[in-house]
Structures are given as structure tokens and as C-alpha cells.
Protein backbone atom coordinates (compact mmCIF):
# COMPACT_ATOMS: atom_id res chain seq x y z
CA UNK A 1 -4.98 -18.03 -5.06
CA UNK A 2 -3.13 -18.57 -8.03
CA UNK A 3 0.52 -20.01 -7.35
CA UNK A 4 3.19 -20.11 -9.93
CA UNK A 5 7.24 -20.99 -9.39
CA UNK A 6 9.13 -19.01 -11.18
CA UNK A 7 13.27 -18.40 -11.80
CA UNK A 8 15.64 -15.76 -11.02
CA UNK A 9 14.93 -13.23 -14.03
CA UNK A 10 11.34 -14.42 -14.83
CA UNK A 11 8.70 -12.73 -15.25
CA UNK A 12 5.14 -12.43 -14.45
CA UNK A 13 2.53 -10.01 -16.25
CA UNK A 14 -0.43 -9.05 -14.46
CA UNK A 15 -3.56 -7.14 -16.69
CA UNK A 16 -2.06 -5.38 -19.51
CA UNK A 17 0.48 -3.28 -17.93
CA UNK A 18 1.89 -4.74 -14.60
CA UNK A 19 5.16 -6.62 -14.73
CA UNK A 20 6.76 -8.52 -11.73
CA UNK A 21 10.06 -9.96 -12.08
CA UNK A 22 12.23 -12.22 -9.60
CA UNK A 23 15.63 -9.51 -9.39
CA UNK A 24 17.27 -11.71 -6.83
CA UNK A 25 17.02 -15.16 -5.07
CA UNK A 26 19.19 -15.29 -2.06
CA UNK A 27 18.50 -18.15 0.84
CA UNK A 28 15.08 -17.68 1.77
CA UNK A 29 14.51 -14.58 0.84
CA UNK A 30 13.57 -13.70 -2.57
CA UNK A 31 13.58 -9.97 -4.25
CA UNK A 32 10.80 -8.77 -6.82
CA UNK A 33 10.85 -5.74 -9.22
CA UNK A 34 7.26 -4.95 -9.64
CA UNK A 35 6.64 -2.56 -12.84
CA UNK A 36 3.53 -0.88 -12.56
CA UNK A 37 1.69 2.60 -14.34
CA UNK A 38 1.89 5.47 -11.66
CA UNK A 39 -2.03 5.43 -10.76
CA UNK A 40 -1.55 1.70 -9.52
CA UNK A 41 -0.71 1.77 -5.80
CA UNK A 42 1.48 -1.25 -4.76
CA UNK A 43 2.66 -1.69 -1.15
CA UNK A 44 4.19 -4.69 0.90
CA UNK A 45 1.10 -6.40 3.16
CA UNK A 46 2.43 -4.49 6.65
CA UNK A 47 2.82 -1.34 5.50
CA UNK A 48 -0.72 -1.65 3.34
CA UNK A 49 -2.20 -3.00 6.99
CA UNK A 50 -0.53 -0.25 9.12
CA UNK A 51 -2.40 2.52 6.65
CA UNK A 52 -5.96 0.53 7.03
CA UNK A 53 -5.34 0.83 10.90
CA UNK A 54 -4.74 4.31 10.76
CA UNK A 55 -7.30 4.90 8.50
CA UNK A 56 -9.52 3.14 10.63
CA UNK A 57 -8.64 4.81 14.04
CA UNK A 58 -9.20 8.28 12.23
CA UNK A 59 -12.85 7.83 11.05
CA UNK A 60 -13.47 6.34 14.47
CA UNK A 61 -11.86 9.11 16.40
CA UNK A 62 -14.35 12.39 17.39
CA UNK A 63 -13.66 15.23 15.02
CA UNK A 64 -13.20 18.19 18.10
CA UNK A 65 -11.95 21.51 17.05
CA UNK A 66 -9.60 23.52 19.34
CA UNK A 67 -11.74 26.36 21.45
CA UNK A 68 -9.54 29.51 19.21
CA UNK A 69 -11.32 31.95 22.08
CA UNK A 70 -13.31 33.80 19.11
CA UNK A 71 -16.31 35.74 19.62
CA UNK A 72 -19.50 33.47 19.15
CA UNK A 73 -21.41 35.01 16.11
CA UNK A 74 -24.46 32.38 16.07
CA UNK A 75 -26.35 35.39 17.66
């Protein structure tokens, strides 16, 4: 892991085209601007985590259909 200190209004440049700035620094909580092209997903670690679970409990989950009470035509 790569760890760098940086000020309020720096900057840090990820690849070619991401851009992540320090917006605001207030007690222990710092804010980030993160510029980045449309295509390039970016999400805070709990909400990226929640989607994995879900993602997760779908594949694992039995893909039933409801019984619609058509006519069976496998005859």
C-alpha cells in the first residue's frame, strides 16, 4: 500500500485520468473530491462490500420461477 500525506487542496493523480483532491480537512474527518472518466466505477469500501454481498447471496440463491398455472406444452 502506497501511503502519501497530503494538504488541504492537494492533489493526487492516479493513471492518466483520475484525480483525487483533499476538498476539506475538518477534525478527524477528512473530505476527498475524486475526478474520474464515467466508465470508472468508484464507491466508498461499505457500500462496494454491501453490493459483493448481494451479489453473492443472488448467484447462491435457487433460480425458481413462479407456477403462472399455464398449460404444459412439453407434450
Amino acid at each position: 500500500m502506497l501511503v502519501l500525506s497530503r494538504k488541504l487542496n492537494e492533489r493526487i493523480i492516479v493513471g492518466d485520468d483520475i484525480v483525487i483532491s483533499v476538498v476539506e480537512v475538518r477534525g478527524d474527518q477528512v473530505k476527498l473530491g475524486i475526478e474520474a472518466p464515467r466508465h470508472v466505477k468508484v464507491y466508498r469500501q461499505e457500500v462496494f462490500d454491501a453490493i459483493q454481498d448481494e451479489n453473492r447471496r443472488a448467484a447462491e440463491a435457487p433460480a425458481t420461477l413462479p407456477d403462472l398455472g399455464l398449460p404444459n406444452t412439453k407434450e
